[in-house]
Protein backbone atom coordinates (compact mmCIF):
# COMPACT_ATOMS: atom_id res chain seq x y z
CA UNK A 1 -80.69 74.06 199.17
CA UNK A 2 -80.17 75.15 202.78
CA UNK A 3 -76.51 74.55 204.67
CA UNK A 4 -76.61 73.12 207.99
CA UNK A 5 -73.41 73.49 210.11
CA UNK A 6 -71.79 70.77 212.09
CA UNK A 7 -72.32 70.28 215.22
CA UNK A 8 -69.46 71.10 216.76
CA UNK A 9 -69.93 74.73 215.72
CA UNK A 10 -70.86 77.09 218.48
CA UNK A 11 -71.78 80.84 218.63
CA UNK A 12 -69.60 83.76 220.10
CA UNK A 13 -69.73 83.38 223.90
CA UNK A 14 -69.11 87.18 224.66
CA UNK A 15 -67.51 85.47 227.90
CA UNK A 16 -66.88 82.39 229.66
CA UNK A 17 -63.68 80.88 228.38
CA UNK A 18 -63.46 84.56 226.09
CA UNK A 19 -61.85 85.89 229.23
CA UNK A 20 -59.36 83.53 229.41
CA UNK A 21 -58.75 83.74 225.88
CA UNK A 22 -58.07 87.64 226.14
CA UNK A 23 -55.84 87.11 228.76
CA UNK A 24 -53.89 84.99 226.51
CA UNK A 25 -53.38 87.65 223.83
CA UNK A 26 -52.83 90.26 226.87
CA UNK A 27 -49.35 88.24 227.07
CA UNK A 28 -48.50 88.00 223.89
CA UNK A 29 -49.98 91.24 222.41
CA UNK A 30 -47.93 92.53 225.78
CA UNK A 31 -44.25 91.18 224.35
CA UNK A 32 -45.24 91.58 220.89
CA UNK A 33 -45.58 95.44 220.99
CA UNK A 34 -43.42 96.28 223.91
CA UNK A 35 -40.55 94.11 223.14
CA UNK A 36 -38.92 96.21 220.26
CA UNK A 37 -39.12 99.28 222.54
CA UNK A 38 -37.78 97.80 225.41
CA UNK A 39 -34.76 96.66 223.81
CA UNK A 40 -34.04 100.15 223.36
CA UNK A 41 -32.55 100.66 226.30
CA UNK A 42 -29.86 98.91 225.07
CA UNK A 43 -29.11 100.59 221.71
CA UNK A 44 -26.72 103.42 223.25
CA UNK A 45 -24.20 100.80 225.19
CA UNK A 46 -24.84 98.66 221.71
CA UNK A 47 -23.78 101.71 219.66
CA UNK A 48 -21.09 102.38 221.79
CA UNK A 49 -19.88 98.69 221.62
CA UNK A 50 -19.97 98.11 217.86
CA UNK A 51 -19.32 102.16 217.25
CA UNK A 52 -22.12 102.47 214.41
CA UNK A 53 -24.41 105.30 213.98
CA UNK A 54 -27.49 105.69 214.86
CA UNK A 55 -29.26 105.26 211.97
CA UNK A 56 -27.54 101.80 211.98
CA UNK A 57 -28.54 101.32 215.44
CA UNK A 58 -32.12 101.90 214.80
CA UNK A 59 -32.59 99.33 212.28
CA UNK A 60 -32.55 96.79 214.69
CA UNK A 61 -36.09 97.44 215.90
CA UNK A 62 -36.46 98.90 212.27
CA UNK A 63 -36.38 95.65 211.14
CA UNK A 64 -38.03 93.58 213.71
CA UNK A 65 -41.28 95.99 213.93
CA UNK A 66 -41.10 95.27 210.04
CA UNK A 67 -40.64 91.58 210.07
CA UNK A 68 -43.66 91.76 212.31
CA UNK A 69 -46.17 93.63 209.87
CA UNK A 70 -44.71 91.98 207.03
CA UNK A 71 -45.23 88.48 208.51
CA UNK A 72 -49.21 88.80 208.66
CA UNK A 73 -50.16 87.08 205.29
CA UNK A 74 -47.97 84.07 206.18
CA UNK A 75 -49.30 84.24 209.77
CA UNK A 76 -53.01 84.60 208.10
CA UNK A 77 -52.76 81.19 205.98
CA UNK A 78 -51.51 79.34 208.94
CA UNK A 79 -54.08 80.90 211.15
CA UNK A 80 -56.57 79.45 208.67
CA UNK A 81 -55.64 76.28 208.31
CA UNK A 82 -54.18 75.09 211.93
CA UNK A 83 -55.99 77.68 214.28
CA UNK A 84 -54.52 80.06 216.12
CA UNK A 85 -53.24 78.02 219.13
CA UNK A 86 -50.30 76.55 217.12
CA UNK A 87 -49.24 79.43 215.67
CA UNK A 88 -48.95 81.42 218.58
CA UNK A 89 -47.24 78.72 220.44
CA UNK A 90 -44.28 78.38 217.05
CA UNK A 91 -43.97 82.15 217.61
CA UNK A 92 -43.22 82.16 221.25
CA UNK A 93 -40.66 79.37 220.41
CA UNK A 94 -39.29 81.55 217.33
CA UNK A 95 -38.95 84.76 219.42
CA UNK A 96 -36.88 82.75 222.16
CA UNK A 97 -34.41 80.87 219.82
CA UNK A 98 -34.09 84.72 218.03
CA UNK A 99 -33.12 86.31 221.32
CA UNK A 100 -30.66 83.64 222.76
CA UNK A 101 -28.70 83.41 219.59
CA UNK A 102 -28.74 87.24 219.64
CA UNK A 103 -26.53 87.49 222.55
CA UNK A 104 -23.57 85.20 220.61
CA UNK A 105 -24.23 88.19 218.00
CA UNK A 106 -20.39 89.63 216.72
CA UNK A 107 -21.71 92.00 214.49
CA UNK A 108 -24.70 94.14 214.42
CA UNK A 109 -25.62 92.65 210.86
CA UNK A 110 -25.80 89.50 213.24
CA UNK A 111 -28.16 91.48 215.50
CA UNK A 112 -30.58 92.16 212.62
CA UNK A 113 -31.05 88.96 211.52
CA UNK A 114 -31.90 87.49 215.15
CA UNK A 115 -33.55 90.23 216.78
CA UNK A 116 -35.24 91.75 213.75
CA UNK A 117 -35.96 89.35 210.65
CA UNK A 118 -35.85 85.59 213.24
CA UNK A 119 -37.38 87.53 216.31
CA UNK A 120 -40.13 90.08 213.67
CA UNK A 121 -41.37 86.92 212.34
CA UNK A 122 -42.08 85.07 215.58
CA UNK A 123 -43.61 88.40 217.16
CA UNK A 124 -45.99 88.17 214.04
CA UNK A 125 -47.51 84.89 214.84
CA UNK A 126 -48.07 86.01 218.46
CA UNK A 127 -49.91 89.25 217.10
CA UNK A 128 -51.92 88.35 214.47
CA UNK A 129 -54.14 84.97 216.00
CA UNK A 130 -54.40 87.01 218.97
CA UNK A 131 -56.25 89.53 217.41
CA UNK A 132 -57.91 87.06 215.11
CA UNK A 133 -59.20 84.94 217.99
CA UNK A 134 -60.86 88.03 220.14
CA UNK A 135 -62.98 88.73 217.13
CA UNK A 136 -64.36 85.06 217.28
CA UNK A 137 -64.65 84.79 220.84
CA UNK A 138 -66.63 88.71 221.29
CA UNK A 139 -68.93 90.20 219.28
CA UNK A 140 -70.97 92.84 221.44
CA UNK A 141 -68.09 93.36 223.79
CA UNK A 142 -65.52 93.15 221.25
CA UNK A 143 -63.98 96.98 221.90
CA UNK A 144 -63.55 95.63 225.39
CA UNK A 145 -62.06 92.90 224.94
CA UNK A 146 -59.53 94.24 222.50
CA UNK A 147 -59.08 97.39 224.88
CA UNK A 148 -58.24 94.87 227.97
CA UNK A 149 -55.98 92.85 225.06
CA UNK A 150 -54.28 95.99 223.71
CA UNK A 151 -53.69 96.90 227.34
CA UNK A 152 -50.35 94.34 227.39
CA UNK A 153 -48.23 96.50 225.40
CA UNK A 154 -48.17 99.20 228.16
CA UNK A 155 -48.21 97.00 230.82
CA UNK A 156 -45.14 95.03 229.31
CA UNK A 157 -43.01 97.83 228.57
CA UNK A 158 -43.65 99.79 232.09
CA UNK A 159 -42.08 96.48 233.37
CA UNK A 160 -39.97 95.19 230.99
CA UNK A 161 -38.10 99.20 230.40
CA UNK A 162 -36.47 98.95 234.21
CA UNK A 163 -36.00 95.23 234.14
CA UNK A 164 -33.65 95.41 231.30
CA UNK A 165 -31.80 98.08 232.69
CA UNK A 166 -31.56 95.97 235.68
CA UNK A 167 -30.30 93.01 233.56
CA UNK A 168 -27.76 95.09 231.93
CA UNK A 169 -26.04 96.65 234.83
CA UNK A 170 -25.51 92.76 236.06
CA UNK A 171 -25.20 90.72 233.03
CA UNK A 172 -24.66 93.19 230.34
CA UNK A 173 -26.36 93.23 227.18
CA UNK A 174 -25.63 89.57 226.22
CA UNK A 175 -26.86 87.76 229.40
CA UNK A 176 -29.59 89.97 229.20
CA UNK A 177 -30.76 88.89 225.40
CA UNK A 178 -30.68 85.34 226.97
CA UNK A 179 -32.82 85.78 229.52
CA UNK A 180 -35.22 87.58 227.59
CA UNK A 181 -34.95 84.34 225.29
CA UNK A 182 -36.14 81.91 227.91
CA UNK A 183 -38.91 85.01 229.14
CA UNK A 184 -40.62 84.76 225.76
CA UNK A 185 -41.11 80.93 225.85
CA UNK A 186 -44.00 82.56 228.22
CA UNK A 187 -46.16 82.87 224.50
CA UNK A 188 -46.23 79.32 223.86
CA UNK A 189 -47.82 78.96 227.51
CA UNK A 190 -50.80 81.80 226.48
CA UNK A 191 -51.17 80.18 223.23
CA UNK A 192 -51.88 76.90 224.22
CA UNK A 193 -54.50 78.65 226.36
CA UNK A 194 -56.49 79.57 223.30
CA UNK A 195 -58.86 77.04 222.72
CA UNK A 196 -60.44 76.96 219.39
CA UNK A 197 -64.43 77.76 219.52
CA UNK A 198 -66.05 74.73 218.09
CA UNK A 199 -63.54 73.55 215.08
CA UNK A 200 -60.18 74.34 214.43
CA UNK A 201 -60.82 77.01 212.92
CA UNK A 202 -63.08 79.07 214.94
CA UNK A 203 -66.08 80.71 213.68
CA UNK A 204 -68.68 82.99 214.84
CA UNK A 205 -71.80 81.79 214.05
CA UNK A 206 -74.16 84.93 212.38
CA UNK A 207 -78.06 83.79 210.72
CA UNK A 208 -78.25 84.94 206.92
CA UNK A 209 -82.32 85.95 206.10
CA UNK A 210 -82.26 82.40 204.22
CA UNK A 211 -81.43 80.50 207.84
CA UNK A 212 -77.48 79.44 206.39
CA UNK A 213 -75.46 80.01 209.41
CA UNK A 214 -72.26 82.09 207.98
CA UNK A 215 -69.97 79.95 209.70
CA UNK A 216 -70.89 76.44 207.88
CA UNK A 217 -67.90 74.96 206.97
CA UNK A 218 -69.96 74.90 203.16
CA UNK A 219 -71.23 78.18 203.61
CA UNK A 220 -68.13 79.68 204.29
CA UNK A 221 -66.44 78.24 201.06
CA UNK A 222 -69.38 79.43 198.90
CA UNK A 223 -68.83 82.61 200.33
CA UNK A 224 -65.49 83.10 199.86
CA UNK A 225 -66.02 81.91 196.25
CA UNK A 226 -68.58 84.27 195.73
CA UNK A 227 -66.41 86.90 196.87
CA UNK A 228 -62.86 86.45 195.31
CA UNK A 229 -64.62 85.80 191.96
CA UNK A 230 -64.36 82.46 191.59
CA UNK A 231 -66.17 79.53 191.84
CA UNK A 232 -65.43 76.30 194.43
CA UNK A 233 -63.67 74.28 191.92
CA UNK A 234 -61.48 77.08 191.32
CA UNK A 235 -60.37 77.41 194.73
CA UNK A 236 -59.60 73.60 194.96
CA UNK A 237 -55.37 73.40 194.66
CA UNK A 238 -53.98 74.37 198.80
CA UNK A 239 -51.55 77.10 198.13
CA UNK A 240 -53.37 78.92 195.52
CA UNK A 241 -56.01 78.78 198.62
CA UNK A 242 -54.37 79.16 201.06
CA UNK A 243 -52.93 82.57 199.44
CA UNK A 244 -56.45 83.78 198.28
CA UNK A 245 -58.07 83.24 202.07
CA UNK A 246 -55.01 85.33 203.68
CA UNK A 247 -54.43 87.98 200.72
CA UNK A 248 -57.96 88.12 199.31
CA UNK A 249 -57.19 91.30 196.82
CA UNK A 250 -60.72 91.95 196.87
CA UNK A 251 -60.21 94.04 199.89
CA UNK A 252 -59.01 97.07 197.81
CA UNK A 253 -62.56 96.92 195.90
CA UNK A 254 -63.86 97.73 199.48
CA UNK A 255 -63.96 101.92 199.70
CA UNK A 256 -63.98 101.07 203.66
CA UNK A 257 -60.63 99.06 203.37
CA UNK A 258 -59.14 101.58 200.88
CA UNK A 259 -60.49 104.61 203.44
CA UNK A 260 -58.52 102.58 206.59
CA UNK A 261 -55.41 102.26 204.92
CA UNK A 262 -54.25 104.86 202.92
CA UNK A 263 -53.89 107.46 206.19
CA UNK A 264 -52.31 104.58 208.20
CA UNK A 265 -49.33 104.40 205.52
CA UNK A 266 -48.40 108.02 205.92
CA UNK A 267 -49.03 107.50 209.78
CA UNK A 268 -46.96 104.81 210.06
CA UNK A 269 -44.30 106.50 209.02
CA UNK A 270 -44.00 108.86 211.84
CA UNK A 271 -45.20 106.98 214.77
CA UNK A 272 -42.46 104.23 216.15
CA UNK A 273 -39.17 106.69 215.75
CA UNK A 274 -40.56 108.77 218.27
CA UNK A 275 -40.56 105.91 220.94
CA UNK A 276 -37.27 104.35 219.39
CA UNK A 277 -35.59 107.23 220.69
CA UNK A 278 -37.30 109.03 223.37
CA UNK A 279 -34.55 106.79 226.09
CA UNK A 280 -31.75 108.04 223.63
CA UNK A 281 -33.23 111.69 223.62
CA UNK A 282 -33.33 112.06 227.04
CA UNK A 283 -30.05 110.15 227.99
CA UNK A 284 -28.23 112.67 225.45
CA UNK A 285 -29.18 115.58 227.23
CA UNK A 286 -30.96 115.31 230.54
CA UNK A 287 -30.62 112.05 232.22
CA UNK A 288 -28.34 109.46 233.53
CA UNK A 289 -29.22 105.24 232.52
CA UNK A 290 -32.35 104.56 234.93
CA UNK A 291 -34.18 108.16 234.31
CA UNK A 292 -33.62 107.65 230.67
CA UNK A 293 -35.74 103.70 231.09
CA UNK A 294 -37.65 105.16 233.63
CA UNK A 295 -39.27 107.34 230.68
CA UNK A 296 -40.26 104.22 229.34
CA UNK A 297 -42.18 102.78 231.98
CA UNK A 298 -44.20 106.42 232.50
CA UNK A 299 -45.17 105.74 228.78
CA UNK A 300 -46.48 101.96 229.71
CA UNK A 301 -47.91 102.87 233.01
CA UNK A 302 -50.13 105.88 231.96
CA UNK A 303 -50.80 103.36 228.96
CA UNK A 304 -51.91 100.91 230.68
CA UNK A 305 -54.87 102.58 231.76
CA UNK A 306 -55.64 104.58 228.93
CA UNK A 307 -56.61 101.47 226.50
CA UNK A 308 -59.02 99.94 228.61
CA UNK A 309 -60.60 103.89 229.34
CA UNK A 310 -60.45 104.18 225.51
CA UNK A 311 -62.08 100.67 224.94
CA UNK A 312 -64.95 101.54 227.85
CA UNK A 313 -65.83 104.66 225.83
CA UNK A 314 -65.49 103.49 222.16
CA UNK A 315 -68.11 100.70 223.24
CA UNK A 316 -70.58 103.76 224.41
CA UNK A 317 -73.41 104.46 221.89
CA UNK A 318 -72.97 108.19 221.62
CA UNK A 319 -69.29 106.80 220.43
CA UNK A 320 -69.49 103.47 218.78
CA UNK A 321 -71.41 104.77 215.57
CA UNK A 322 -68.49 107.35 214.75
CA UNK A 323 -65.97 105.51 216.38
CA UNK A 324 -63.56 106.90 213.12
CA UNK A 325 -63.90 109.79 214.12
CA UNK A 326 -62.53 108.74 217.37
CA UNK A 327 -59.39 107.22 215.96
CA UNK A 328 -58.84 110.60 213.81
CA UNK A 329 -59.02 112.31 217.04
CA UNK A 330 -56.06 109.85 218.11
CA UNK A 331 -54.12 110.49 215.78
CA UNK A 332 -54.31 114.44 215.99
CA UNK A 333 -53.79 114.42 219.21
CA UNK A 334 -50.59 112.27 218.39
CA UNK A 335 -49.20 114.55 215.86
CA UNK A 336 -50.02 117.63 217.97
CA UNK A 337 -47.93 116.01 221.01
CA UNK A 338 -44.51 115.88 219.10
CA UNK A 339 -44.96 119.21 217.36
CA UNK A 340 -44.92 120.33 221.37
CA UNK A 341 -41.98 118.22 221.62
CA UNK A 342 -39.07 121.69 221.69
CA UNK A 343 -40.96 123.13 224.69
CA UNK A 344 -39.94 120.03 227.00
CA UNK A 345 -37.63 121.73 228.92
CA UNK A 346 -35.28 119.54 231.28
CA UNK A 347 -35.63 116.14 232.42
CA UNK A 348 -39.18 116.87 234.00
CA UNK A 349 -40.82 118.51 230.54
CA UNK A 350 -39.54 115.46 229.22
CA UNK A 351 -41.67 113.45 232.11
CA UNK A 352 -45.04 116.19 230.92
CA UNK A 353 -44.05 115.48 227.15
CA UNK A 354 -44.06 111.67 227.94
CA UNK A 355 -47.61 111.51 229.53
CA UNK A 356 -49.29 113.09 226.97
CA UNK A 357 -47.61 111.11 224.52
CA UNK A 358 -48.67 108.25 226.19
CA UNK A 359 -52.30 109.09 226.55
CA UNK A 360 -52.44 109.66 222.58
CA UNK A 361 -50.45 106.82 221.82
CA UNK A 362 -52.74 104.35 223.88
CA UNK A 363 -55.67 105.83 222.50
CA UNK A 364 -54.58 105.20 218.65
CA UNK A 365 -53.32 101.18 219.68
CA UNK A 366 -56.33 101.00 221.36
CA UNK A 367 -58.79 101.71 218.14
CA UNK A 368 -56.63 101.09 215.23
CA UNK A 369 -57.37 97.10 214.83
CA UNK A 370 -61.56 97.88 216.27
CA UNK A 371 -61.49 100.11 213.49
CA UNK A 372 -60.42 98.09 210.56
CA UNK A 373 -62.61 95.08 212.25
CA UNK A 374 -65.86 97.45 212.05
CA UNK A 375 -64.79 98.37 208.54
CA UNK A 376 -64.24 94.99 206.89
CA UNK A 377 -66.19 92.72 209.67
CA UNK A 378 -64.93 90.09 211.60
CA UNK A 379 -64.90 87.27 208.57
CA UNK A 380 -62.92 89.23 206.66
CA UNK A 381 -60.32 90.57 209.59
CA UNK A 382 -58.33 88.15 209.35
CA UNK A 383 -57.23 88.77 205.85
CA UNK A 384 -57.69 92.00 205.83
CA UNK A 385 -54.97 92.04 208.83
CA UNK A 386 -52.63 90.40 206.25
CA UNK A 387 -52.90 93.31 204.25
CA UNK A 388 -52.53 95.73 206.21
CA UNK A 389 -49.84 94.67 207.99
CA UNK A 390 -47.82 93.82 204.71
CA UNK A 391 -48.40 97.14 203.55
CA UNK A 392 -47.62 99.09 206.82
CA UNK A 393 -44.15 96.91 207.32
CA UNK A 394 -42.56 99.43 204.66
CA UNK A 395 -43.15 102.67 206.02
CA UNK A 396 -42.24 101.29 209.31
CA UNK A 397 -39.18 99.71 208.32
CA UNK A 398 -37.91 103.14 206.85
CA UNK A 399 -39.60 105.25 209.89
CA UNK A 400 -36.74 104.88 212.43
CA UNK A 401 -33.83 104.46 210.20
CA UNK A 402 -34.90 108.45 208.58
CA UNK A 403 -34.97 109.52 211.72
CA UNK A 404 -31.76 108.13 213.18
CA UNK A 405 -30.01 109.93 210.12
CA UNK A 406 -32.04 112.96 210.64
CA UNK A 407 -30.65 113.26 214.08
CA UNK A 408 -26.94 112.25 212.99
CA UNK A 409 -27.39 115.26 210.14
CA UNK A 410 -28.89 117.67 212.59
CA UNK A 411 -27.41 116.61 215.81
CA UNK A 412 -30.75 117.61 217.81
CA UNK A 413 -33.31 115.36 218.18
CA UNK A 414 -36.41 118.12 218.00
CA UNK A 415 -36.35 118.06 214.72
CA UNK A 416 -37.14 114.25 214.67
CA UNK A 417 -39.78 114.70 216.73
CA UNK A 418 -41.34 117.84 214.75
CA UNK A 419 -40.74 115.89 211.40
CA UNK A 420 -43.01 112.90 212.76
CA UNK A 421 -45.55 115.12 214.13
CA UNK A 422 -46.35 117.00 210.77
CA UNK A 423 -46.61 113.57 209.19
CA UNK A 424 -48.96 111.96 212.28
CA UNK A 425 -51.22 115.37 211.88
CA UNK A 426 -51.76 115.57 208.25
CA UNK A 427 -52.67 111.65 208.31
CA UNK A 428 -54.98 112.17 211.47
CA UNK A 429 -56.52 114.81 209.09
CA UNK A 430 -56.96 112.76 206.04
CA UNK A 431 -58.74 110.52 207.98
CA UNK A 432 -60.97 112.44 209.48
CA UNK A 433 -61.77 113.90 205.98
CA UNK A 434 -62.18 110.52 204.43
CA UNK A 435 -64.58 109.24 207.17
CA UNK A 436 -66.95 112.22 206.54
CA UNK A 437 -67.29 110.56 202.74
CA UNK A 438 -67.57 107.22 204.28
CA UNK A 439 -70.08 107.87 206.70
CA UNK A 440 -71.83 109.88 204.03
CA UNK A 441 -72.02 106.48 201.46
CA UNK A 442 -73.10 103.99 204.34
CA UNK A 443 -76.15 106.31 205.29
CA UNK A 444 -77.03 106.37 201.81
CA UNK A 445 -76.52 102.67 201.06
CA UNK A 446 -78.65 102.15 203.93
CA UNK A 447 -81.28 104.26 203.00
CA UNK A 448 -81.18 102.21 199.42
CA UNK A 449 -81.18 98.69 201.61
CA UNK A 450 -84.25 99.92 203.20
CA UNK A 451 -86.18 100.40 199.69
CA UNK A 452 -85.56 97.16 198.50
CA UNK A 453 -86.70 95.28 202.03
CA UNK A 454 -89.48 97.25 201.66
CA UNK A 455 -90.10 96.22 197.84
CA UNK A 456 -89.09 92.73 198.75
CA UNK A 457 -91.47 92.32 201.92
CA UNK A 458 -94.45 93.84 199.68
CA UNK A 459 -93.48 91.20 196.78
CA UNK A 460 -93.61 88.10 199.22
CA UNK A 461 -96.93 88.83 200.17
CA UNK A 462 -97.81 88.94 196.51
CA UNK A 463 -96.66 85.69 195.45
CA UNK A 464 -97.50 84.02 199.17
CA UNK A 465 -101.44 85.34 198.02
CA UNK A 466 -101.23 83.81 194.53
CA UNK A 467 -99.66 80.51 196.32
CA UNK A 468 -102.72 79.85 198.56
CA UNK A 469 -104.87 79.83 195.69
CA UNK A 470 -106.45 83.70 195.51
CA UNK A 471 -106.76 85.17 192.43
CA UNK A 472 -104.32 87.87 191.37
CA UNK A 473 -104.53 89.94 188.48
CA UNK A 474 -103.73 87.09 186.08
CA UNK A 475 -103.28 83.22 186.37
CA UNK A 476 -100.46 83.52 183.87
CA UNK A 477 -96.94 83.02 184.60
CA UNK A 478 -95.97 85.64 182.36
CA UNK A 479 -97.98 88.16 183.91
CA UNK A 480 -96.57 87.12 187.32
CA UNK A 481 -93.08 87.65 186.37
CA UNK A 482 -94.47 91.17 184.67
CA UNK A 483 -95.63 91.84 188.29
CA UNK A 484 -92.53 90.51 190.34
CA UNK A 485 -90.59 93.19 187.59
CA UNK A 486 -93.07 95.94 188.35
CA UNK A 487 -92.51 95.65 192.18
CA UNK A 488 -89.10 96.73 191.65
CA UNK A 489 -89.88 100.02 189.96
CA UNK A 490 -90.97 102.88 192.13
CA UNK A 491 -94.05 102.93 194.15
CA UNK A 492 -96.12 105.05 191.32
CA UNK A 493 -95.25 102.81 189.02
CA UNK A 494 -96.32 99.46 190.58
CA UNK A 495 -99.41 101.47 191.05
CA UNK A 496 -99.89 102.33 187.37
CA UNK A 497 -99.02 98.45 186.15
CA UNK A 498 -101.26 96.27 188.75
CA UNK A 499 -104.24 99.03 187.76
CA UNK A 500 -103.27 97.55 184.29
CA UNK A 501 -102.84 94.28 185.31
CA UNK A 502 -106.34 94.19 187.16
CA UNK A 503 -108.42 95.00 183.65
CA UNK A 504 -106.43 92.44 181.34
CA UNK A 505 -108.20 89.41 184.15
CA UNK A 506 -111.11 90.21 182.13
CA UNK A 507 -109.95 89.79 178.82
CA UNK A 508 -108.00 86.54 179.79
CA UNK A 509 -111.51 85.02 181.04
C-alpha cells in the first residue's frame, strides 16, 4: 500500500527563501570556524599572564574545536526532533554565556571549561543544523550553496583577527571575552531565520519508482527501519530512537562512509595546529602584535574568495563526477604548503607562506562536508555528520596540544609545521588511492543496476501481456512463476526456457 505525504510537505526550492537560509549558516558557520582561531591572538598575553606553556595554552582551542566535533550526535538527535531553528538559536545563547563567564576566568583550567567544553558545545549546535538545513533547502545547487555557506569562516576571521587585537589593546583580554559574549548572541538572530521547509523537520521530497515520496513522515520511518535492521515497533521507545536516527552504526557497513573517514582521522590530526600557531610563529620571530593578527586576516581574506571559486568549479560537470578527487587534491596541496613552511624567510615569506596556505585550506573546508553529503546522500547527512564529527573530535583534540609540546621540546616552530605536513600529505594520498577503488565499485554497481532494469522492464511486459488476457506459454501459475525465475537468469538462458515453455502449451491443452 502506497504512502502519501502530508500536505504540508514541500520539495527543495533550490532558492527563494534557500538564500536566506544560507545566509543564516554564513553567520554561524562564520563564528563557528573562525572563532577558535581568532581567540588566538590572545594566547601569548594569556600565556604570559598565567605563565603556562604552550602546550597548556593550546588546549584551550584544543578543547573547544573538540567539544565542537564531539557535540554532533547530541546536536543530530535534537536536530531531528525540534528542527534546526532551535538548536541553532540554544547554541548562540550557549556560546555567549561561555565567553562572558570566561573573562571572570582565574585559572586557565577555568578557561577550558568556558571557552572550550561550555563554548565547543554551543559552536556545535550552530555548525551542525546549518549544514543539515542547506542540504534540505538545495539539491542541484547544493556545492554552491555550501561554498557561499563555508565562505563565513574566512570572512569572520579576516575581521574578527584585527578586531580582537583592537579589543585587547583597550580592554584587555577580559573585556574583550565579554564583548565577544554579547557578539555571538548574533547566532540566535540567524537561527531564527531558518525556517523549517514544510514540517519541523524538513525534508526534501525525492519520487521512489513505486510513487512513495521519501520524505513521508511513514515512509521515512519504514526506511529507517529497513535500514538499521529493525522493524517499526522496534524503534518505538524515544531515546533508543533518538540515538539510532543520530548514530545510525550502519554507516560503517557503507564502503563510501568507511572510504570518507578513515583519511580524515589522520588529516585531522595535522590540520588546526598549523593555524593555532601561525600568530605565535610569527610574533616569536618576525613581527610585532598587529603584523602577527594581521596574518590572520590574509588567511580569511584570500579565503573568502577561494570557497565560493572552489564551490563554482566543484558544481562544473567535468568536476562534479570526481569531485574526490578534487578534495584529495586539497589536501595535497595542504600538506605540500607546510612542508614549504622553513623556506618562509622574514615577515613577508611568512605573508607568501600564508596565501598559499590559505588557498589550500579554503579549498579542503570548502569540499570536505559536499563530499561526505555525495557519499552518504542528503537523508543520511545528518547522521552521518554525527559520526564523523565524534570521531574527528579526538585527533583534533590531541592535534594542537602535540604540537605546542613539539615546539616547547624543539624550540622552533618548523618542525611543527613539517610534522603536520607529512601527516596532511600521506592522508591526501590515501584518499586519492581509496577513491580510485570507490569509483571503480560504483561503475560496476551501476553497470549491475542497469541489468536488472533491463530484466525487470522485459518482465513487466510479460506479466502486463498475460494480464490483458493473451496467451503466454502456459495458463498455469506455476509456469508463470517458472518464467518470472527464468527472466532473471542471463539472456541465453531465458531464451532456452520460454523455447521450452512454448512446446509444453501443447501438452497442457
Amino acid at each position: 500500500m502506497s504512502v502519501r505525504p502530508p500536505s504540508t510537505q514541500r520539495a527543495c526550492p533550490d532558492g527563494g527563501w534557500g538564500w536566506v537560509v544560507v545566509f543564516s549558516s554564513f553567520i554561524t558557520i562564520g563564528f563557528s570556524f573562525a572563532m577558535p582561531k581568532a581567540i588566538t591572538v590572545f594566547f601569548k598575553d594569556i600565556q604570559d599572564y598565567y605563565s603556562v606553556s604552550s602546550s597548556d595554552i593550546a588546549w584551550i582551542s584544543s578543547i573547544m574545536l573538540s567539544s565542537m566535533y564531539a557535540g554532533g550526535p547530541i546536536s543530530s538527535m535534537l536536530v531531528n526532533r525540534f528542527g534546526s531553528r532551535p538548536v541553532v538559536m540554544v547554541g548562540g545563547l550557549m556560546c555567549s554565556v561561555a565567553m562572558i563567564t570566561a573573562s571572570f576566568a582565574d585559572s586557565i583550567t577555568h578557561l577550558y571549561i568556558c571557552i572550550g567544553v561550555i563554548g565547543g558545545f554551543g559552536l556545535s549546535f550552530n555548525l551542525q543544523p546549518s549544514l543539515t538545513i542547506i542540504g534540505k533547502y538545495f539539491v542541484v545547487k547544493r556545492p554552491i550553496a555550501n561554498g557561499v555557506a563555508m565562505t563565513g569562516s574566512p570572512v569572520f576571521l579576516s575581521i574578527l583577527a584585527p578586531f580582537n587585537r583592537f579589543l585587547f589593546d583597550h580592554f584587555g583580554w577580559r573585556g574583550s571575552f565579554l564583548i565577544l559574549g554579547a557578539l555571538m548572541l548574533n547566532c540566535c538572530v540567524a537561527g531564527a531565520l531558518m525556517r523549517p521547509l514544510g514540517d519541523p523537520r524538513p525534508r526534501c521530497l525525492t519520487t521512489q519508482p513505486d510513487g512513495i515520496p521519501a520524505g513521508a513522515a511513514q515512509y521515512q520511518k519504514q526506511t529507517e527501519a529497513v535500514v538499521m535492521g529493525q522493524s517499526t515497533t522496534q524503534l518505538k521507545g524515544g531515546f533508543v530512537r533518538s540515538v539510532n536516527k543520530a548514530l545510525d552504526l550502519s554507516l560503517f557497513k557503507h564502503k563510501g562512509f568507511l572510504i570518507y573517514i578513515v583519511p580524515n582521522v589522520f588529516l585531522f590530526l595535522g590540520l588546526y595546529a598549523p593555524v593555532v600557531f601561525l600568530a605565535q610563529a610569527a610574533r616569536s620571530k618576525y613581527a610585532d602584535e598587529y603584523s602577527s593578527a594581521f596574518l590572520l586576516t590574509i588567511m580569511g581574506f584570500v579565503d573568502m574568495f577561494v570557497r565560493p571559486g572552489t564551490g563554482f568549479i566543484a558544481n562544473t560537470k567535468f568536476v562534479r563526477p570526481r569531485i574526490h578527487y578534487f578534495f584529495s587534491f586539497a589536501i595535497v596541496l595542504n600538506g605540500l604548503c607546510h612542508l614549504l613552511y622553513p623556506l618562509a624567510r622574514g615577515y613577508w615569506g611568512l605573508v607568501v607562506y600564508t596565501v598559499f596556505f590559505a588557498v589550500a585550506f579554503g579549498m579542503l573546508f570548502a569540499l570536505v562536508f559536499e563530499c561526505l553529503m555525495e557519499m552518504v546522500g542528503p537523508r543520511r547527512f545528518s547522521s552521518a555528520v554525527g559520526l564523523v564529527t565524534i570521531i574527528e573530535s579526538c585527533p583534533m583534540l590531541l592535534g594542537p596540544p602535540l604540537g605546542g609540546a613539539l615546539v616547547d621540546i624543539t624550540g622552533d616552530y618548523q618542525y611543527l609545521y613539517l610534522t603536520c605536513g607529512a601527516i596532511n600529505l600521506t592522508a591526501g594520498v590515501l584518499y586519492f588511492i581509496l577513491n580510485i577503488y570507490y569509483y571503480r565499485v560504483l561503475e560496476r554497481e551501476q553497470g549491475q543496476g542497469q541489468v536488472r532494469d533491463e530484466q525487470s522492464q522485459e518482465k513487466g511486459l510479460m506479466l502486463g501481456v498475460q494480464q490483458r488476457g493473451q496467451p503466454l506459454a502456459s495458463e498455469s501459475g506455476q509456469v508463470v512463476v517458472e518464467q518470472i525465475q527464468a527472466f532473471e537468469e542471463t539472456k541465453e538462458e531465458e531464451i532456452k526456457i520460454k523455447q521450452k515453455a512454448d512446446e509444453s502449451k501443447y501438452i497442457n491443452i
